[in-house]
PDB file of N, CA and C in Angstrom:
ATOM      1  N   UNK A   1       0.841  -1.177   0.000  1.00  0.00           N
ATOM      2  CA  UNK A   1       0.000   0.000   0.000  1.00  0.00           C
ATOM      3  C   UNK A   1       0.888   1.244   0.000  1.00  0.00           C
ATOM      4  N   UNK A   2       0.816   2.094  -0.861  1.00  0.00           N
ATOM      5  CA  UNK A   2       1.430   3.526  -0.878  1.00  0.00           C
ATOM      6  C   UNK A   2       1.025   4.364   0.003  1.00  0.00           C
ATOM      7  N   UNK A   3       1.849   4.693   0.991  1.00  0.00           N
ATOM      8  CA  UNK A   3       1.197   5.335   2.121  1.00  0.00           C
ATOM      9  C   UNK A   3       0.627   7.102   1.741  1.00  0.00           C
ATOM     10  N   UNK A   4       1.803   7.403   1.090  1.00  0.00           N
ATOM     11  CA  UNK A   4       1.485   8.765   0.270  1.00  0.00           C
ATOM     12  C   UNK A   4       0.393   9.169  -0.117  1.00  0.00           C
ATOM     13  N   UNK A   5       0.119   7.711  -0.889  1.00  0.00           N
ATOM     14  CA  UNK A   5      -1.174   8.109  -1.914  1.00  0.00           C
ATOM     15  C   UNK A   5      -2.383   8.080  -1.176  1.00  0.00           C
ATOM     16  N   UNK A   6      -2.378   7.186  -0.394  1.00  0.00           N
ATOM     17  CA  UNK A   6      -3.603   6.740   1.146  1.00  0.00           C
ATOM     18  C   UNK A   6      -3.638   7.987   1.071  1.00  0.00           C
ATOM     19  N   UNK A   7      -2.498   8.707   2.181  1.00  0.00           N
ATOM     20  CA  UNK A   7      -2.637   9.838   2.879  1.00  0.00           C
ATOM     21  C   UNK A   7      -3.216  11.263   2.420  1.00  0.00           C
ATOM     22  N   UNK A   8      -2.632  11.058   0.729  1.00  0.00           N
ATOM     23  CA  UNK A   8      -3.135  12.593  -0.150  1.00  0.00           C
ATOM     24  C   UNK A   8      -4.865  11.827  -0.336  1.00  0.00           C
ATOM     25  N   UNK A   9      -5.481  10.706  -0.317  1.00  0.00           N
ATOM     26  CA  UNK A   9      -6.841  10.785  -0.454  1.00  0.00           C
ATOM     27  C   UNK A   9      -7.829  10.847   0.558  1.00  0.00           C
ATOM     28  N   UNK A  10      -7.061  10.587   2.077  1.00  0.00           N
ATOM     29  CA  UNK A  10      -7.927  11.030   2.992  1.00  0.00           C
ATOM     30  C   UNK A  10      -7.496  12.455   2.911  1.00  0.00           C
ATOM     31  N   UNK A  11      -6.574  12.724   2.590  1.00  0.00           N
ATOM     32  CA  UNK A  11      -6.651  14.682   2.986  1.00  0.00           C
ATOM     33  C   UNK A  11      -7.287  14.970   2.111  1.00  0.00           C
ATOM     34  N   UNK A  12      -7.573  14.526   1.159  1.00  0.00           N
ATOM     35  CA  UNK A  12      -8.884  14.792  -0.163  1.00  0.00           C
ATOM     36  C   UNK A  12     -10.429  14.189   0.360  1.00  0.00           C
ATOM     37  N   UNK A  13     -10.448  13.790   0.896  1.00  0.00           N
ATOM     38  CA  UNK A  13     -12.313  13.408   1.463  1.00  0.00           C
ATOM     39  C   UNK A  13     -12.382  14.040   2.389  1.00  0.00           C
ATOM     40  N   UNK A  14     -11.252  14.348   3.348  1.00  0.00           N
ATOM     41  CA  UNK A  14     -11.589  15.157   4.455  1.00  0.00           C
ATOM     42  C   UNK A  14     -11.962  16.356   4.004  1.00  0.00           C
ATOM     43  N   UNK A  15     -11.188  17.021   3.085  1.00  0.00           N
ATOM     44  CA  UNK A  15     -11.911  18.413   2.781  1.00  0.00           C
ATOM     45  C   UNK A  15     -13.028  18.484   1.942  1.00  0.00           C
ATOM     46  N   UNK A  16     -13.130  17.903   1.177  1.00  0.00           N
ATOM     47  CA  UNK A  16     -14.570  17.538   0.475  1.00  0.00           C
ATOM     48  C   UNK A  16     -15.777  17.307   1.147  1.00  0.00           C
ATOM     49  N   UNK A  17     -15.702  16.822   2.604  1.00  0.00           N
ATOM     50  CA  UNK A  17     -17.107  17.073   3.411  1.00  0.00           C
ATOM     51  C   UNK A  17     -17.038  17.744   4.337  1.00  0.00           C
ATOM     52  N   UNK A  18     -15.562  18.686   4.031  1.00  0.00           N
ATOM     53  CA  UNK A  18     -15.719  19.819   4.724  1.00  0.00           C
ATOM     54  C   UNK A  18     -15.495  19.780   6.366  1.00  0.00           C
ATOM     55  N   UNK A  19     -14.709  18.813   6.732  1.00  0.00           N
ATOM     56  CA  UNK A  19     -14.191  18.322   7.975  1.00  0.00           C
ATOM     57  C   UNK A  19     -12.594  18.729   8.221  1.00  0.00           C
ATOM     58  N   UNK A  20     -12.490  18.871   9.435  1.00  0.00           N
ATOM     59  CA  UNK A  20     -11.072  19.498   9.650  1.00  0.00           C
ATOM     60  C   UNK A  20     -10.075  18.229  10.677  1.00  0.00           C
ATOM     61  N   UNK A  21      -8.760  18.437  10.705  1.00  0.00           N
ATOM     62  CA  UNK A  21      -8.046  17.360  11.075  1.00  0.00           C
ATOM     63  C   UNK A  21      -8.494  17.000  12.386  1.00  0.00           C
ATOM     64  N   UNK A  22      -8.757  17.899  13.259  1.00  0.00           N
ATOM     65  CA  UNK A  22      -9.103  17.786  14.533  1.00  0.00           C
ATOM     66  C   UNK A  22     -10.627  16.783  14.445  1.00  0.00           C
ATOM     67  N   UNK A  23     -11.981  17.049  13.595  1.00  0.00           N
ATOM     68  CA  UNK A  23     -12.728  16.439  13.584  1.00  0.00           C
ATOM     69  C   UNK A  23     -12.246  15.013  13.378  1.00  0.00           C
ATOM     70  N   UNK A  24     -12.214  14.842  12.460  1.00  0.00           N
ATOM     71  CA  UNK A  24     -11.841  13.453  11.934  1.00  0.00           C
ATOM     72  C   UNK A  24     -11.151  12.708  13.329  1.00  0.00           C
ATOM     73  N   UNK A  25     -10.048  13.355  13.632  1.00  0.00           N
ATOM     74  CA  UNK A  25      -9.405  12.756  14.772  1.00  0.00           C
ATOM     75  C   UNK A  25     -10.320  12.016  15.568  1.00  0.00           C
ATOM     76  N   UNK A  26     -11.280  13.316  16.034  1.00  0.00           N
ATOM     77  CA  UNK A  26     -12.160  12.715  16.872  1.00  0.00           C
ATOM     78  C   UNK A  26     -12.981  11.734  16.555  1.00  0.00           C
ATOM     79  N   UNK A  27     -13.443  11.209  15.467  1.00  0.00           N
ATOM     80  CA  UNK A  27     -14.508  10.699  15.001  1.00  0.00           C
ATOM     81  C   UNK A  27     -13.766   9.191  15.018  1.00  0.00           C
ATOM     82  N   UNK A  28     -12.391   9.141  14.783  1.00  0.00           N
ATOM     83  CA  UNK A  28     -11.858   8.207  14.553  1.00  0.00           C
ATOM     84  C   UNK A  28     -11.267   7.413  15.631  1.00  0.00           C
ATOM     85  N   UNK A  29     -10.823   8.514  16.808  1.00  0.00           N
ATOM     86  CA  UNK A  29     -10.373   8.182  18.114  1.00  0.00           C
ATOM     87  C   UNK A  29      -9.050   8.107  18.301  1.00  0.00           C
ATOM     88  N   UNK A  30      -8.506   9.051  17.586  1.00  0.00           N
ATOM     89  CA  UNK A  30      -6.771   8.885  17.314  1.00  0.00           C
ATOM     90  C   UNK A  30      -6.336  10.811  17.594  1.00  0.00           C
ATOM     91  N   UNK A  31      -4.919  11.179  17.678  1.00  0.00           N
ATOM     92  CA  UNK A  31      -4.890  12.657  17.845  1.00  0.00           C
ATOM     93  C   UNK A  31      -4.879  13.375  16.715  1.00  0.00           C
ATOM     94  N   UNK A  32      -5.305  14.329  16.590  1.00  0.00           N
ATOM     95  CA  UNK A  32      -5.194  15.206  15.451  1.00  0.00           C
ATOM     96  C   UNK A  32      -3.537  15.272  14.992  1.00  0.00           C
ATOM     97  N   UNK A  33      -2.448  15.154  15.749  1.00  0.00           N
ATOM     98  CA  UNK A  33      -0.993  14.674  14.964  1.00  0.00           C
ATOM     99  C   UNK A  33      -0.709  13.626  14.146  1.00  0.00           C
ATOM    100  N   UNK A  34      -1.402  12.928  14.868  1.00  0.00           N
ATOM    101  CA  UNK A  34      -1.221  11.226  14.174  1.00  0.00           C
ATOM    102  C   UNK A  34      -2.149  11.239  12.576  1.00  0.00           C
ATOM    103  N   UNK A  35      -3.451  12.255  12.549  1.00  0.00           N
ATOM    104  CA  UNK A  35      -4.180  12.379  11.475  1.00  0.00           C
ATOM    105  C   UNK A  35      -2.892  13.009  10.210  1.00  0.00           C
ATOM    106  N   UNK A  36      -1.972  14.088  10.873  1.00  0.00           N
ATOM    107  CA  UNK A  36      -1.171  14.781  10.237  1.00  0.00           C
ATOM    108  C   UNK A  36      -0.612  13.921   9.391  1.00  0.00           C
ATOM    109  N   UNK A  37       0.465  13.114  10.374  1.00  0.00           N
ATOM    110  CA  UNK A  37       1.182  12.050  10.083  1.00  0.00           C
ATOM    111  C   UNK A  37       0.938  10.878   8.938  1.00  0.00           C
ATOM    112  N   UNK A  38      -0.515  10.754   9.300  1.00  0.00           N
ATOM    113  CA  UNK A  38      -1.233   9.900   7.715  1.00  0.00           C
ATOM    114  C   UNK A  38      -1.303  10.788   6.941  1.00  0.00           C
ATOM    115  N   UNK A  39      -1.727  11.418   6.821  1.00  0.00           N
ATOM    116  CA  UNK A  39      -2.257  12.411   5.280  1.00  0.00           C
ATOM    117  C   UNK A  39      -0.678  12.881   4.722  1.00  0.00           C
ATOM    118  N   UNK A  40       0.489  12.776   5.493  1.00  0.00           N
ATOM    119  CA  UNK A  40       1.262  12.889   4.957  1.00  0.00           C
ATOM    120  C   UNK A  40       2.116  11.914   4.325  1.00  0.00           C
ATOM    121  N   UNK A  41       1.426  10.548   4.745  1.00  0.00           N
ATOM    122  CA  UNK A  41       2.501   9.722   4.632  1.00  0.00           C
ATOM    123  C   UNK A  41       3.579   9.233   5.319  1.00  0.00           C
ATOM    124  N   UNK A  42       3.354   9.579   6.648  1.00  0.00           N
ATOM    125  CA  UNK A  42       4.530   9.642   7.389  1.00  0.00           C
ATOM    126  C   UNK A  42       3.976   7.826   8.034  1.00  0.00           C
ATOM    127  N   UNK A  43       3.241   7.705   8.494  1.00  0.00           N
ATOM    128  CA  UNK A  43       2.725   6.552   9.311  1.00  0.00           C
ATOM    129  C   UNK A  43       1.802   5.890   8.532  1.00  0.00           C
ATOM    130  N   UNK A  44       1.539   4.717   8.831  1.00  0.00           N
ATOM    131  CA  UNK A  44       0.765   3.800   8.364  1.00  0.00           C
ATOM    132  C   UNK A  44      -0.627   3.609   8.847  1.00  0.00           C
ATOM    133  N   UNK A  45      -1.749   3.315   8.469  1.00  0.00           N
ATOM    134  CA  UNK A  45      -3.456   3.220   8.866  1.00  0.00           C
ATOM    135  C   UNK A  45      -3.387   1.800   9.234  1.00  0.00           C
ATOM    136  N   UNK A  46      -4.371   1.959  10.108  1.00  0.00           N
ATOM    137  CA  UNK A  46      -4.691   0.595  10.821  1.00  0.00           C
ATOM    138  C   UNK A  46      -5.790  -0.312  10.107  1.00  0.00           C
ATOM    139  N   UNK A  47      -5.874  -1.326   9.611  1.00  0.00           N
ATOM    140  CA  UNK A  47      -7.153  -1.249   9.082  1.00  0.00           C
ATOM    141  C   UNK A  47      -8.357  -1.123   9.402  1.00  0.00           C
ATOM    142  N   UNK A  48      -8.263  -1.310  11.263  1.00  0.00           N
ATOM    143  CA  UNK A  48      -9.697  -0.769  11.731  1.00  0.00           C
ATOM    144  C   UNK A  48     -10.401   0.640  11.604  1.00  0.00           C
ATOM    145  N   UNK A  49      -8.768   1.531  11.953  1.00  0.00           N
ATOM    146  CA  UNK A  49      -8.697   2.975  11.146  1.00  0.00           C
ATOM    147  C   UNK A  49      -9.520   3.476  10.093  1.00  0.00           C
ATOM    148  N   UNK A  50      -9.179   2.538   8.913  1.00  0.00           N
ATOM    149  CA  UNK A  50      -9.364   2.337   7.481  1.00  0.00           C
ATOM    150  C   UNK A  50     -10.845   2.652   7.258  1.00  0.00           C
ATOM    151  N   UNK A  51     -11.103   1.457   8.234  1.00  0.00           N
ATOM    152  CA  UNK A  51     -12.688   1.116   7.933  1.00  0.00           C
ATOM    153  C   UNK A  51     -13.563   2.369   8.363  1.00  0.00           C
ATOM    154  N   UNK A  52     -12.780   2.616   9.892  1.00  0.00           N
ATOM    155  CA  UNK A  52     -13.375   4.411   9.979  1.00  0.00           C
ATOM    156  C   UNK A  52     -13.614   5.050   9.334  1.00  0.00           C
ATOM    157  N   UNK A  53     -12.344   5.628   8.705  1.00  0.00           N
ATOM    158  CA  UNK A  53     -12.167   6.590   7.917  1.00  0.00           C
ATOM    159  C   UNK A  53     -13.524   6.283   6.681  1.00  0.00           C
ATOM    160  N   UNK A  54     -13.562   5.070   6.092  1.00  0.00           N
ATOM    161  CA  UNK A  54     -14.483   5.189   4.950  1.00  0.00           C
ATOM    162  C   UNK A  54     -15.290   5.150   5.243  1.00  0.00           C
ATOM    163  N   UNK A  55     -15.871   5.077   6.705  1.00  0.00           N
ATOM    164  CA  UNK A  55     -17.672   5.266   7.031  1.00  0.00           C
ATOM    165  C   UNK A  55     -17.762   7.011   7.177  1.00  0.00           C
ATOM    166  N   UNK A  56     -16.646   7.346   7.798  1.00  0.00           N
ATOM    167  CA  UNK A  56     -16.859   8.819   7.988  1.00  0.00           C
ATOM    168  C   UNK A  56     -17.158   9.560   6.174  1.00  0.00           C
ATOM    169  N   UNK A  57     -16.132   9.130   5.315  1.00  0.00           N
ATOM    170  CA  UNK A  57     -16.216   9.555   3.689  1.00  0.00           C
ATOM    171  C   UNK A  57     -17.282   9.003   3.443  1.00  0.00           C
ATOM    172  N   UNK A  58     -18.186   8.099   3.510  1.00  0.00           N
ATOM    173  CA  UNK A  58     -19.462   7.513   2.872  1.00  0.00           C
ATOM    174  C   UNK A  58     -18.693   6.707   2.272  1.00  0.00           C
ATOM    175  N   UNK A  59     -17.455   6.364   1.883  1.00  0.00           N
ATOM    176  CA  UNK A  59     -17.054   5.739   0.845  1.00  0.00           C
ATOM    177  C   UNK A  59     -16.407   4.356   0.813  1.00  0.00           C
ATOM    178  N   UNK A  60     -16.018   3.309  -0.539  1.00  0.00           N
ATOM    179  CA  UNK A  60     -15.966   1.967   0.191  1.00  0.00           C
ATOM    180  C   UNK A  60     -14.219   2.305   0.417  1.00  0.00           C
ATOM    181  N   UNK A  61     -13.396   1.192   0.837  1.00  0.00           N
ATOM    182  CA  UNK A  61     -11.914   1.631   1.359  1.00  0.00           C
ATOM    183  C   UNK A  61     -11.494   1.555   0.315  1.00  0.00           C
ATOM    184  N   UNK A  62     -11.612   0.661  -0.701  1.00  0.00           N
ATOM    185  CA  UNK A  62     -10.854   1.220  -2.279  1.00  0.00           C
ATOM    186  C   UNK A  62     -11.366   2.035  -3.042  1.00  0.00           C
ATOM    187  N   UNK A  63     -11.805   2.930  -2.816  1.00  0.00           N
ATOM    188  CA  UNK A  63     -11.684   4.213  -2.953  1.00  0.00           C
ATOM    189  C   UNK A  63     -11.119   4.732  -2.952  1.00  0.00           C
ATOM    190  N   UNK A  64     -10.184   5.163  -1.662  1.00  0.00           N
ATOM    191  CA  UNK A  64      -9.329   5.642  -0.577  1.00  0.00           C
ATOM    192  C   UNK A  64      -8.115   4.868  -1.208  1.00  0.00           C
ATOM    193  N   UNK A  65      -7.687   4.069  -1.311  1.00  0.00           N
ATOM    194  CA  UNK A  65      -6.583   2.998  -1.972  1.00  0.00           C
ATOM    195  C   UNK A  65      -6.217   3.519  -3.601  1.00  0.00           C
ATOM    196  N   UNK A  66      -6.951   3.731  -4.129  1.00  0.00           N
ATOM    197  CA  UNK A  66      -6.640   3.229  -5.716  1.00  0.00           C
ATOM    198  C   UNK A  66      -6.559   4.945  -6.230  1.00  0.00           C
ATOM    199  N   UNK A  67      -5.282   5.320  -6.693  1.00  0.00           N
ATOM    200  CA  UNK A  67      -5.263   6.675  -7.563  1.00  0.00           C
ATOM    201  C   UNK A  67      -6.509   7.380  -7.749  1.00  0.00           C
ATOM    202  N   UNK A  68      -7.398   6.439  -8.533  1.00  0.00           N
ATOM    203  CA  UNK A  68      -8.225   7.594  -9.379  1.00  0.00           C
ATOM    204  C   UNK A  68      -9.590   7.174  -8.571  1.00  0.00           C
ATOM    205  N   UNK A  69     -10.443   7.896  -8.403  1.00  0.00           N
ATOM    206  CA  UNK A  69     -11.884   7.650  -7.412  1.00  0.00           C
ATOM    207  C   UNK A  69     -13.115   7.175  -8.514  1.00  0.00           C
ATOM    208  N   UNK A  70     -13.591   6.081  -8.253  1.00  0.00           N
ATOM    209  CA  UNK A  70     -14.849   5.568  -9.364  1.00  0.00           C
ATOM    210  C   UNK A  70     -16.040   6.376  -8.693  1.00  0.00           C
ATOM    211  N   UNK A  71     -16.509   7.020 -10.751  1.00  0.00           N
ATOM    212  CA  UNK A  71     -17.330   8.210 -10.797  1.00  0.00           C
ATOM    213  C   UNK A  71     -18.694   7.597  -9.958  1.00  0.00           C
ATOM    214  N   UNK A  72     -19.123   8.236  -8.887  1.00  0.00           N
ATOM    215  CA  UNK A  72     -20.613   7.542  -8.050  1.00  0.00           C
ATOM    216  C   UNK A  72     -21.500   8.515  -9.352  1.00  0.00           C
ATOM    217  N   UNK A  73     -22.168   8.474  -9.702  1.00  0.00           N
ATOM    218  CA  UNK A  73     -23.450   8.998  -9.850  1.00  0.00           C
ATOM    219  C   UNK A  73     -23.956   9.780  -9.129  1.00  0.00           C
ATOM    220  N   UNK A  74     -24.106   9.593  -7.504  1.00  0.00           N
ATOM    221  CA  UNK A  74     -24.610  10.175  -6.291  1.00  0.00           C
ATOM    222  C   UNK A  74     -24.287  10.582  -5.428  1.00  0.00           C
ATOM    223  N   UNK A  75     -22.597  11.821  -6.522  1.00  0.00           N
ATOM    224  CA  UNK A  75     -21.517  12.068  -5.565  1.00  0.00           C
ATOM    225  C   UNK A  75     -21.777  13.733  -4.801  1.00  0.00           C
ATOM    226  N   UNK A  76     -22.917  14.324  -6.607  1.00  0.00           N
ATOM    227  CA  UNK A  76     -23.489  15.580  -6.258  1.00  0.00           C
ATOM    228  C   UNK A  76     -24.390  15.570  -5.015  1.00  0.00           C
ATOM    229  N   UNK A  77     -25.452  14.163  -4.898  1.00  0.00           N
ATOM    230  CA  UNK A  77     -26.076  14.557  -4.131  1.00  0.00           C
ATOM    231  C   UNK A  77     -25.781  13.854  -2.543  1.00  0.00           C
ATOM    232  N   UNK A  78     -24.864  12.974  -2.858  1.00  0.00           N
ATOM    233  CA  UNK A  78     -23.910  12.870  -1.347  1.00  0.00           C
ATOM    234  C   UNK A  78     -23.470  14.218  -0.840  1.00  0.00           C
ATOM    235  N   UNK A  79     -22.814  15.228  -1.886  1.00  0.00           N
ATOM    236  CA  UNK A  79     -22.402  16.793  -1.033  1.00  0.00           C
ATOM    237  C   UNK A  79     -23.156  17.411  -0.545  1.00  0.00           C
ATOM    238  N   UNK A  80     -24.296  17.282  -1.682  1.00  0.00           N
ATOM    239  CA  UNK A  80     -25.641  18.099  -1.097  1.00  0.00           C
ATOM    240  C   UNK A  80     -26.267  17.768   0.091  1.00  0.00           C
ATOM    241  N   UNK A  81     -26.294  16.635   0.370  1.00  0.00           N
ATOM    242  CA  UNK A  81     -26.617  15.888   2.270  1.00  0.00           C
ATOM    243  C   UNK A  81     -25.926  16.177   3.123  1.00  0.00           C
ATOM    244  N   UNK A  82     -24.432  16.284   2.728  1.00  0.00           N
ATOM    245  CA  UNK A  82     -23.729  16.537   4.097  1.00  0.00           C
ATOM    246  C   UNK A  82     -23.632  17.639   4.017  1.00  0.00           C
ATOM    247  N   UNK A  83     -23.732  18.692   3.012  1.00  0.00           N
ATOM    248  CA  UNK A  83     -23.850  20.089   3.476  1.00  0.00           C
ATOM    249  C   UNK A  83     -25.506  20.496   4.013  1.00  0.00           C
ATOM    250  N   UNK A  84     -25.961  19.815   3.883  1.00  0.00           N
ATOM    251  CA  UNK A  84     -27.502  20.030   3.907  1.00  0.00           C
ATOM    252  C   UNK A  84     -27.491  19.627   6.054  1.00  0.00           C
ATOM    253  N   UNK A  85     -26.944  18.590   6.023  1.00  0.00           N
ATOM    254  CA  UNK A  85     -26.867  18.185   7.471  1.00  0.00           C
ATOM    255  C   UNK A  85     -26.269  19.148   8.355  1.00  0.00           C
ATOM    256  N   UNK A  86     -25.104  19.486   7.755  1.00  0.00           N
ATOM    257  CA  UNK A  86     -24.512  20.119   9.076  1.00  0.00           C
ATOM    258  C   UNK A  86     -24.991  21.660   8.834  1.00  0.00           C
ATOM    259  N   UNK A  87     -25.791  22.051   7.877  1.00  0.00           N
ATOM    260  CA  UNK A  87     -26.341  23.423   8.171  1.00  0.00           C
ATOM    261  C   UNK A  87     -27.680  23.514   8.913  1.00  0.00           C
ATOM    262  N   UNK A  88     -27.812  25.059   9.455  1.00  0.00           N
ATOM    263  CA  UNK A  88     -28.975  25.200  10.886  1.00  0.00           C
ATOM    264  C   UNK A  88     -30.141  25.393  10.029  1.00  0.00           C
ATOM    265  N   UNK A  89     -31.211  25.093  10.735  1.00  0.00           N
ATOM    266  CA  UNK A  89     -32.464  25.523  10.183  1.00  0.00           C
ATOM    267  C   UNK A  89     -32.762  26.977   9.233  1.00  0.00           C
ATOM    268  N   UNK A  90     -31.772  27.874   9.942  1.00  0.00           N
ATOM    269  CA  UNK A  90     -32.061  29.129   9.205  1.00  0.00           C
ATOM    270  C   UNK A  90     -30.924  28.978   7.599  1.00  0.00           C
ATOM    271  N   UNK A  91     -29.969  28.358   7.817  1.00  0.00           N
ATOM    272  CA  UNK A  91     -29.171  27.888   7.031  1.00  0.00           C
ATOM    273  C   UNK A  91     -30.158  27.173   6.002  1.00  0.00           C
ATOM    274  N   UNK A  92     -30.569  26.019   6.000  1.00  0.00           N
ATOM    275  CA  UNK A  92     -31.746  25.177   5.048  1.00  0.00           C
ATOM    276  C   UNK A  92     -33.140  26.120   4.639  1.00  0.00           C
ATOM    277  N   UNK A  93     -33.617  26.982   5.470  1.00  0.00           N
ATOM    278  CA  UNK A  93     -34.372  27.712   4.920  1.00  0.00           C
ATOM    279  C   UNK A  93     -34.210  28.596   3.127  1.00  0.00           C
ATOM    280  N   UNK A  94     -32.789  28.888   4.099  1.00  0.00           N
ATOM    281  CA  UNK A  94     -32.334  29.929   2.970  1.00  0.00           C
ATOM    282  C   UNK A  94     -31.918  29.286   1.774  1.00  0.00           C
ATOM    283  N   UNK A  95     -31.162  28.174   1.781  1.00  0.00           N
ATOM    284  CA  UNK A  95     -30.909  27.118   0.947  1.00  0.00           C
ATOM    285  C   UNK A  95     -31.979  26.876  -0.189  1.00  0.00           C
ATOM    286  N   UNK A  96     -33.019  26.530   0.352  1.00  0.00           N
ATOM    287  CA  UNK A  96     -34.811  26.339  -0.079  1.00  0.00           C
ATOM    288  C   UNK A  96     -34.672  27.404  -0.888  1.00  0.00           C
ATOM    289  N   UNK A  97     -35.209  28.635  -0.331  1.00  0.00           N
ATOM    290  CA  UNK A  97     -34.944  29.797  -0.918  1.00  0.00           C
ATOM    291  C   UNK A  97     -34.388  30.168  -2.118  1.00  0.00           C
ATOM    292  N   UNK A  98     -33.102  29.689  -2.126  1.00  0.00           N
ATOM    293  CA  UNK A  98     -32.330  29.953  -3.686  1.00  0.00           C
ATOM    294  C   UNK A  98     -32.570  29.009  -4.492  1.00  0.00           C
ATOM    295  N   UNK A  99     -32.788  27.439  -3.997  1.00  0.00           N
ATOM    296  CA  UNK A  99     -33.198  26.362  -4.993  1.00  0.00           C
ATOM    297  C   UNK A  99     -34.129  26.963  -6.047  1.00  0.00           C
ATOM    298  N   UNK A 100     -35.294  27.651  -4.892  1.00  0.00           N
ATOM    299  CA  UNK A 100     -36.865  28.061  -5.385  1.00  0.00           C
ATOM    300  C   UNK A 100     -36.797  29.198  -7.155  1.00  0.00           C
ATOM    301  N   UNK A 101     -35.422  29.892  -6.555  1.00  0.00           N
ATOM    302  CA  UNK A 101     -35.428  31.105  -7.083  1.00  0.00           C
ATOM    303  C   UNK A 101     -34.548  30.788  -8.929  1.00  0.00           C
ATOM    304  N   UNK A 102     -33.566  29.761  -7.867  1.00  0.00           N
ATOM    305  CA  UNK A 102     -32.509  29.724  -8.987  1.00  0.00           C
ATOM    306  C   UNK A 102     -33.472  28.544 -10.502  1.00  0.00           C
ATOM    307  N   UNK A 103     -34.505  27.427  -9.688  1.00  0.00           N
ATOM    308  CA  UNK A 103     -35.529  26.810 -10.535  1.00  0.00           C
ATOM    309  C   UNK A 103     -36.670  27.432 -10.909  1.00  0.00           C
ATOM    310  N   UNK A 104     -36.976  28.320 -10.382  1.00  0.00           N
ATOM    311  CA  UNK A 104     -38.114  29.364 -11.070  1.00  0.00           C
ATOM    312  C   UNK A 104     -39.287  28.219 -10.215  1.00  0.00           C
ATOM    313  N   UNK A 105     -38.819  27.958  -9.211  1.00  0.00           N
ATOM    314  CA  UNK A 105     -39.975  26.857  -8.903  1.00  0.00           C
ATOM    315  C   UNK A 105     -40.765  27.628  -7.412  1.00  0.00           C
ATOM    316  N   UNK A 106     -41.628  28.091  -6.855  1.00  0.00           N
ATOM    317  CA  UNK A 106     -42.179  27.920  -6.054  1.00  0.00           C
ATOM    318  C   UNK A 106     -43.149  27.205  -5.101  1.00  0.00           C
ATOM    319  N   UNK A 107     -43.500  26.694  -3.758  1.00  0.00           N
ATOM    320  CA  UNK A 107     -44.332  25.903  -3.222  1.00  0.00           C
ATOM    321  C   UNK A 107     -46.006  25.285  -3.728  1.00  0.00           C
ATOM    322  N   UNK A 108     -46.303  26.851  -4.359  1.00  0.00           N
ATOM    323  CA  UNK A 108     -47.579  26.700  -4.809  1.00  0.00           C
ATOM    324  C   UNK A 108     -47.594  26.407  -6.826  1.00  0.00           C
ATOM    325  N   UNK A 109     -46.169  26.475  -7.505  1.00  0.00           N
ATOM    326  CA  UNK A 109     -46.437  25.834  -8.577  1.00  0.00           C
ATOM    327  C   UNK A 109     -45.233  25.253  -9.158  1.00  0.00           C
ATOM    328  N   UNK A 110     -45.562  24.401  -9.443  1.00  0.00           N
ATOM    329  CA  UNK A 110     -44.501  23.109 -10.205  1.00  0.00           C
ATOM    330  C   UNK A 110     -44.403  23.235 -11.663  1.00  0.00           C
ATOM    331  N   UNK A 111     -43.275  23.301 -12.007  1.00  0.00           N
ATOM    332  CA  UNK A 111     -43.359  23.583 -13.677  1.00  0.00           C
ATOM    333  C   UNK A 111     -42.980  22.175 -13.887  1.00  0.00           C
TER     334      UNK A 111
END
């Protein structure tokens, strides 16, 4: 396993759902140095790690493994959920809001 390459694709999913080293750490149960240390290549993943890490990405572990990432179909609207999740109610309102505006669509008519 290329540790490099591991490491540059979790530092690539981590920012893609918009998570920071410290999160992940936590989520994973390891220190935010040791997160460093992988994404750089410096240390090796555990595979229980592994398996973390790809529940936290949504994604399967060869994913994470293999150079190039296989195109999901349901990668737009995987972003759109996790940005949709971690924003507040007034956040999703407003969201609504521009969908409405930017589709010419409003509540009371459906084109």
């Amino acid at each position: 396993m290329d540790r490099k390459l591991l490491g540059r694709r979790i530092r690539e999913e981590r920012i893609r759902i918009g998570l920071t080293q410290e999160q992940i750490a936590e989520k994973i149960n390891v220190s935010t140095t040791y997160i460093g240390f992988i994404e750089r290549g410096e240390r090796s993943v555990t595979l229980e790690k592994l398996i973390l890490l790809s529940e936290c990405f949504q994604l399967p572990i060869d994913a994470l493994l293999h150079e190039s990432r296989p195109q999901e179909p349901e990668t737009r609207e995987l972003q759109m959920k996790l940005l949709w999740d971690r924003a507040s109610n007034e956040e999703q309102d407003i969201i609504l809001s521009i969908i409405k505006v930017v589709t010419g669509k409003t509540s009371n008519s459906q084109k």
